[in-house]
C-alpha atoms as a PDB file:
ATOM      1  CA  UNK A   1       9.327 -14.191   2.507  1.00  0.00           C
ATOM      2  CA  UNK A   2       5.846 -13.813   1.370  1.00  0.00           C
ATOM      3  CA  UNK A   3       5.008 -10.175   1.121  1.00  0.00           C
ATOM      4  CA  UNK A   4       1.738  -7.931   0.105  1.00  0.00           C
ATOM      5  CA  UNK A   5       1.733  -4.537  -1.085  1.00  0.00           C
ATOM      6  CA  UNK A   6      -1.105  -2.082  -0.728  1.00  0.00           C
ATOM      7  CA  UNK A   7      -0.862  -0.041  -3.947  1.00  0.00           C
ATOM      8  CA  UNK A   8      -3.470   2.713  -4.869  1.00  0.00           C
ATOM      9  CA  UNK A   9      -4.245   4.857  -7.516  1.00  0.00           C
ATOM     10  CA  UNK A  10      -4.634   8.063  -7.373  1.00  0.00           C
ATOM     11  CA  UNK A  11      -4.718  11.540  -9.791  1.00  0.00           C
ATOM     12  CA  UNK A  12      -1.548  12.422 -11.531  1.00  0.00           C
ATOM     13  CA  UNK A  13      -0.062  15.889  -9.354  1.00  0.00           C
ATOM     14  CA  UNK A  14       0.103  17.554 -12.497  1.00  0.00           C
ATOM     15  CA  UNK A  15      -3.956  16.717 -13.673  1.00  0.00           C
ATOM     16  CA  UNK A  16      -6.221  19.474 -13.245  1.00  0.00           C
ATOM     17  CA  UNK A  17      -9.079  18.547 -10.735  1.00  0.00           C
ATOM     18  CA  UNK A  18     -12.554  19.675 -11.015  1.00  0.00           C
ATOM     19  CA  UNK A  19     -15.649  18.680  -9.275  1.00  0.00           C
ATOM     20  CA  UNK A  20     -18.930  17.534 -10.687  1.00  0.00           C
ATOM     21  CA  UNK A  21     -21.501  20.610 -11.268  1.00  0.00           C
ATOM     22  CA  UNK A  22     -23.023  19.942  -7.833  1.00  0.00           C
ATOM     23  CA  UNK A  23     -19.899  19.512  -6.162  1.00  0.00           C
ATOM     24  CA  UNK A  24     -20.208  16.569  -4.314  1.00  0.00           C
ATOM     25  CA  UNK A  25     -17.945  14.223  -6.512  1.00  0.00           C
ATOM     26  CA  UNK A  26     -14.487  14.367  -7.800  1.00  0.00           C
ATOM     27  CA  UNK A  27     -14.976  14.832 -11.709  1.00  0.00           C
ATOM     28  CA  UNK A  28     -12.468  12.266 -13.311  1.00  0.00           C
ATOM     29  CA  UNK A  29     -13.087  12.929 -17.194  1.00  0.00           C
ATOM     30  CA  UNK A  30      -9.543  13.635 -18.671  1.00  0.00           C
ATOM     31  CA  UNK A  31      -7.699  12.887 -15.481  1.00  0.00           C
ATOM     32  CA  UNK A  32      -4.293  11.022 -15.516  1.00  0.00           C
ATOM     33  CA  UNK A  33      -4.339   8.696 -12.222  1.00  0.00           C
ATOM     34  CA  UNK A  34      -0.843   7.105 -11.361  1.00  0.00           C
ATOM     35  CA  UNK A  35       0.564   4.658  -8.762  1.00  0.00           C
ATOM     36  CA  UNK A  36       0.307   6.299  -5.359  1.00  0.00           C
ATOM     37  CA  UNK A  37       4.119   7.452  -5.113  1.00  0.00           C
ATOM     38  CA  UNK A  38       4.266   6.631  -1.812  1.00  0.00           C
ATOM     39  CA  UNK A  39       2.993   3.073  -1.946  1.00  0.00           C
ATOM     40  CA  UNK A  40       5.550   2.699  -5.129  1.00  0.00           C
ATOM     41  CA  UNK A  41       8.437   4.048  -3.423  1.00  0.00           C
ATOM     42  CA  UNK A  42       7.748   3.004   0.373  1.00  0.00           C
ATOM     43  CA  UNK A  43       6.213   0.024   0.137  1.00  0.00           C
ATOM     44  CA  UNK A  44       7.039  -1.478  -3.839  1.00  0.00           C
ATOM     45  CA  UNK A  45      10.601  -0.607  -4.009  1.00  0.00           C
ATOM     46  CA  UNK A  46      11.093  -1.219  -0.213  1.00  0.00           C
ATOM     47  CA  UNK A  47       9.538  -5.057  -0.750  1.00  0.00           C
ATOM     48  CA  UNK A  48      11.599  -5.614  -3.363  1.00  0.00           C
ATOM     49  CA  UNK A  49      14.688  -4.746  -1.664  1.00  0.00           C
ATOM     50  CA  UNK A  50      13.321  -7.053   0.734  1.00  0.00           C
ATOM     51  CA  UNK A  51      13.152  -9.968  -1.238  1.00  0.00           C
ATOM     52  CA  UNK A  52      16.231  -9.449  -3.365  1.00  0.00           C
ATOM     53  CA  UNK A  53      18.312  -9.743  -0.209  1.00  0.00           C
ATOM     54  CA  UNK A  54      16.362 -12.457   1.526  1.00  0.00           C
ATOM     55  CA  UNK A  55      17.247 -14.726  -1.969  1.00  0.00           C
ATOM     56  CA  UNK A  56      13.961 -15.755  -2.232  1.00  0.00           C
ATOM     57  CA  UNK A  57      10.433 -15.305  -1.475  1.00  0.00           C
ATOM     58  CA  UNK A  58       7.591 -12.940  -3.381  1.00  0.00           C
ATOM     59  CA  UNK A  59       5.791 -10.028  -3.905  1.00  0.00           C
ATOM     60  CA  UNK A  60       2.066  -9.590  -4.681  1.00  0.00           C
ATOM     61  CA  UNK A  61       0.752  -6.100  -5.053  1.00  0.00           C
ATOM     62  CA  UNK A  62      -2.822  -5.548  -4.337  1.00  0.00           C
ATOM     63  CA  UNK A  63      -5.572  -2.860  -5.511  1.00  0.00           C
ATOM     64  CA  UNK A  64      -9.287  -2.042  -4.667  1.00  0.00           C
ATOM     65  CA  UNK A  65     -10.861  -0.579  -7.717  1.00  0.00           C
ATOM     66  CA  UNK A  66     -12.815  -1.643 -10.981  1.00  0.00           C
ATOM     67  CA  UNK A  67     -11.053  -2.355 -14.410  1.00  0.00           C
ATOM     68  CA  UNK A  68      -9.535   1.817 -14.435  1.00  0.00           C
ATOM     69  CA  UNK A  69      -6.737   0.763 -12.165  1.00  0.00           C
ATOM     70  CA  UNK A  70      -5.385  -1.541 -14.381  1.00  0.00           C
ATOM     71  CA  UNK A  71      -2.970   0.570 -15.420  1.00  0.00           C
ATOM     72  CA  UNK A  72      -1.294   0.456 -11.604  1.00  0.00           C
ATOM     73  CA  UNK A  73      -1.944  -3.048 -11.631  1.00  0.00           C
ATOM     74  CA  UNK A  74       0.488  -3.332 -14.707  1.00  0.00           C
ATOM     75  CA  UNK A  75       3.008  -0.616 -13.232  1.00  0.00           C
ATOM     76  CA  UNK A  76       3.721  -2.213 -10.488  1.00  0.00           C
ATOM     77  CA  UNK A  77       4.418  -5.339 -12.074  1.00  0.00           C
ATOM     78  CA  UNK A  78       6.899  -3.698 -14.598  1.00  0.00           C
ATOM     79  CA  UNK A  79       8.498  -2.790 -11.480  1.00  0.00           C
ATOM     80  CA  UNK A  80       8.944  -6.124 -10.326  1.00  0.00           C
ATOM     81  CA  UNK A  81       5.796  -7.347  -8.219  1.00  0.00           C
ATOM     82  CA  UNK A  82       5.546 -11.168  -8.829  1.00  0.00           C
ATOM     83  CA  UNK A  83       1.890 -10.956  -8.735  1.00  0.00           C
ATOM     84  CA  UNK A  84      -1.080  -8.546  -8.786  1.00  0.00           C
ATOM     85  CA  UNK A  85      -4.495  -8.889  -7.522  1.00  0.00           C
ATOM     86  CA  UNK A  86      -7.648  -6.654  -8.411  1.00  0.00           C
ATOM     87  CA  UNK A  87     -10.578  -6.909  -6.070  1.00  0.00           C
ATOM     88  CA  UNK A  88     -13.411  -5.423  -8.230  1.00  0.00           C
ATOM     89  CA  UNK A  89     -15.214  -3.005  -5.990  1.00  0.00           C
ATOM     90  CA  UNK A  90     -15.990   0.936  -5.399  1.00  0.00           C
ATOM     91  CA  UNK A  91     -14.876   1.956  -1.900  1.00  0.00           C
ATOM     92  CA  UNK A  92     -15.891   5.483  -1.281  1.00  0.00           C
ATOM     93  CA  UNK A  93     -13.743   5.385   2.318  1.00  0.00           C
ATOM     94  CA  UNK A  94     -10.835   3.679   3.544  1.00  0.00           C
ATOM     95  CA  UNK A  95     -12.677   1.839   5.963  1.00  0.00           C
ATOM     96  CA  UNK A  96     -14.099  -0.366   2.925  1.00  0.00           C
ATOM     97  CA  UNK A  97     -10.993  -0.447   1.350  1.00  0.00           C
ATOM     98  CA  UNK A  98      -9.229  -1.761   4.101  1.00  0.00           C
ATOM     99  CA  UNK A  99     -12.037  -4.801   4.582  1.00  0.00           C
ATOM    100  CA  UNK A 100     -11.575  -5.671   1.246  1.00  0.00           C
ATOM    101  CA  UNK A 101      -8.273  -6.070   1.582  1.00  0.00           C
ATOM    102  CA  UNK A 102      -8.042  -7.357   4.739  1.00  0.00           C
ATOM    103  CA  UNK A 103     -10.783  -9.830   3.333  1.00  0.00           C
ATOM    104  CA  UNK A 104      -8.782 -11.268   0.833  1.00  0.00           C
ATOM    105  CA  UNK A 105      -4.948 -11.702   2.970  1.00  0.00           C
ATOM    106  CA  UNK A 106      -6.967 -13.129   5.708  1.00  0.00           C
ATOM    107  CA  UNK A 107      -6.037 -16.652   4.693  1.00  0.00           C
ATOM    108  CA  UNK A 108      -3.222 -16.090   2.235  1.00  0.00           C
ATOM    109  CA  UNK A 109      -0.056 -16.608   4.622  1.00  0.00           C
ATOM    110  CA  UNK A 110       1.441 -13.401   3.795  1.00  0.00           C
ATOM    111  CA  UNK A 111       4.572 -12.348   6.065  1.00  0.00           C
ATOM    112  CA  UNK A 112       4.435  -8.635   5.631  1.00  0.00           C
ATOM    113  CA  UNK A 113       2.223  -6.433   4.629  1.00  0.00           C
ATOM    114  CA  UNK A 114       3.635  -2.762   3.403  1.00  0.00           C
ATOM    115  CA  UNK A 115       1.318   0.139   2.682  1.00  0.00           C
ATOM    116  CA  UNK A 116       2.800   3.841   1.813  1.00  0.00           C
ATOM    117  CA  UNK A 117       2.940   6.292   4.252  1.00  0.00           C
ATOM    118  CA  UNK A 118      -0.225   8.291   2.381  1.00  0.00           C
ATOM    119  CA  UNK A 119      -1.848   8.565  -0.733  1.00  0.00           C
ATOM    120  CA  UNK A 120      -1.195  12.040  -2.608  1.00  0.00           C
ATOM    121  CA  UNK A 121      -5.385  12.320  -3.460  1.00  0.00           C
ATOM    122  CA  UNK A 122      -6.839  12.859   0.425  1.00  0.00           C
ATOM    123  CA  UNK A 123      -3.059  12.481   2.389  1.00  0.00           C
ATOM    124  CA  UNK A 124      -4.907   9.810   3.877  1.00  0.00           C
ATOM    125  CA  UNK A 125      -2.666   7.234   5.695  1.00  0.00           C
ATOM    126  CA  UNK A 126      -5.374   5.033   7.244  1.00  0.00           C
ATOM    127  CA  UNK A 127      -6.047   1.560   5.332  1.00  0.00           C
ATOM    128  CA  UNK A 128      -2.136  -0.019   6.228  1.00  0.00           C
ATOM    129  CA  UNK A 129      -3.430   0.397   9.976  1.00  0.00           C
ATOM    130  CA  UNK A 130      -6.987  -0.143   9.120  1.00  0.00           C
ATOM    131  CA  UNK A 131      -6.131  -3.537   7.598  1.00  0.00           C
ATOM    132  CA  UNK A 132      -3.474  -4.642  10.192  1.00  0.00           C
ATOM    133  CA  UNK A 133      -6.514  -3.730  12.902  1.00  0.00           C
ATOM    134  CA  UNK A 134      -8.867  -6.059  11.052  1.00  0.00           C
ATOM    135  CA  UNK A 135      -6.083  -8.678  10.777  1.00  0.00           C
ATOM    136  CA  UNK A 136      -5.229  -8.632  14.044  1.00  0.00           C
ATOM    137  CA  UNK A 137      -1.358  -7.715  13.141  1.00  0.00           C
ATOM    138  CA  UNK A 138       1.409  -5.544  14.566  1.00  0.00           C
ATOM    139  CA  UNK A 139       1.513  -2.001  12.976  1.00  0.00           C
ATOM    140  CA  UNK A 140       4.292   0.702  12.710  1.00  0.00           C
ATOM    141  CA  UNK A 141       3.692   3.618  10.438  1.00  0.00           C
ATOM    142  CA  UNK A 142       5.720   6.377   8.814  1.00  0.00           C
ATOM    143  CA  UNK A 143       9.032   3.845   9.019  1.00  0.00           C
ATOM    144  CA  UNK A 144      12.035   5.402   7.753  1.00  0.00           C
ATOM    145  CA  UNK A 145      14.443   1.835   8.136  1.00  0.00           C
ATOM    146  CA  UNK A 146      13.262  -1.440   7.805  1.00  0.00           C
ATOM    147  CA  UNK A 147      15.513  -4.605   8.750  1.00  0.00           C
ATOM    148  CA  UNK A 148      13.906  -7.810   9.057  1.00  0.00           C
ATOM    149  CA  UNK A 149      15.482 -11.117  10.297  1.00  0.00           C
ATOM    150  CA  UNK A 150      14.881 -13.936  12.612  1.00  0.00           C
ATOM    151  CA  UNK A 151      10.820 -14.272  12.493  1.00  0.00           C
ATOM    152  CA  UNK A 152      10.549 -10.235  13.245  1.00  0.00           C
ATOM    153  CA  UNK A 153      10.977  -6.729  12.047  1.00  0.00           C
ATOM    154  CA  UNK A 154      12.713  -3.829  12.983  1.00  0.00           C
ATOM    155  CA  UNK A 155      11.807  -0.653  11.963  1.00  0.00           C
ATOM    156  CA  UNK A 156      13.148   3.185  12.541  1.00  0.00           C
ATOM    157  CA  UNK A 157      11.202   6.041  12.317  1.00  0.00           C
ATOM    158  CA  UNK A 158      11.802   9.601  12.424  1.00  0.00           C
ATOM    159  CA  UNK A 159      10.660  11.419  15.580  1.00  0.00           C
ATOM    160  CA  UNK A 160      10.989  14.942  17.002  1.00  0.00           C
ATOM    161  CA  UNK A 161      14.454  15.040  18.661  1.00  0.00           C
ATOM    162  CA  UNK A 162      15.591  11.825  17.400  1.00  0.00           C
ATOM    163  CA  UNK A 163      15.024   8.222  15.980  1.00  0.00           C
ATOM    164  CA  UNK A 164      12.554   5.350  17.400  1.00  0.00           C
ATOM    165  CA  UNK A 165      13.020   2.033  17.021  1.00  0.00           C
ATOM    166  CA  UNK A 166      10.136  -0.702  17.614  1.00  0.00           C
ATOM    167  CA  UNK A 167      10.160  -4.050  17.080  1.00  0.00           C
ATOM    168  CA  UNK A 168       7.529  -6.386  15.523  1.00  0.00           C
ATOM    169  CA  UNK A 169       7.178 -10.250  15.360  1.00  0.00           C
ATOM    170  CA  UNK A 170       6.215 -10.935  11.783  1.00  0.00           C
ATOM    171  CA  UNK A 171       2.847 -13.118  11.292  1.00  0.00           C
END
């Protein structure tokens, strides 16, 4: 199995933010940025699991930033990722992020493609559907369980009164 991982970077909880004097950017001098625990716990970890109990396969992380995120680049290869891939750009939405991504799986083969639930910075939650959209792939966010087998995916999420399960053929 032949899976990608969306992994972002984003400000440490703990960093104090502060805006630029005209307050229209995000000031990063002295800021600690981190892997996106979501994409590191949901996606990363979850991958991984994936792969160790499929026997084979691997996992490539990708992130959209310039040569500051190479310090989540690097994490989540200490965590296991087989591969990592930087595309060198500046997205200032997740629209862009998303194309870039999307841009560079297009032809790649991948058979899943995990993104976190959100990134801690905005609580955005938008490029893992943004990028299946552009792909043309089946999407299922906020997944609690994920089981895959046979050519597809099932997947269990959390949902008021109970639990919902969907199915997905893989690509």
């Amino acid at each position: 199995m032949k899976i990608l991982v969306l992994l972002s970077q984003v400000p440490d909880t703990t960093a104090r933010i502060a805006f630029t004097d005209d307050n229209t950017k995000f000031d990063a001098n002295g800021v600690t940025f981190i892997v996106n625990p979501y994409d590191e716990w949901y996606a990363l970890v979850r991958a991984l699991e994936l792969k160790e109990a499929a026997g084979a396969g691997s996992v490539t992380t990708i992130t959209v930033g310039g040569a500051d995120t190479e310090a989540t680049i690097r994490k989540g290869l200490a965590i296991g990722a087989d591969d990592a891939v930087r595309v060198d750009e500046q997205p200032t939405e997740a629209l862009q992020v998303a194309e870039q991504i999307a841009a560079y799986a297009k032809d790649k083969g991948f058979d899943l493609i995990m993104a976190g639930k959100e990134t801690i910075d905005f609580n955005g939650g938008q490029v893992g559907g943004m990028v299946a959209e552009l792909l043309d792939l089946p999407y299922v966010a906020l997944a609690s369980k994920l089981d895959v087998a046979g050519g597809k995916a099932t997947i269990e999420r959390d949902v008021p009164g109970g639990v919902e399960v969907v199915e997905v053929a893989l690509p």
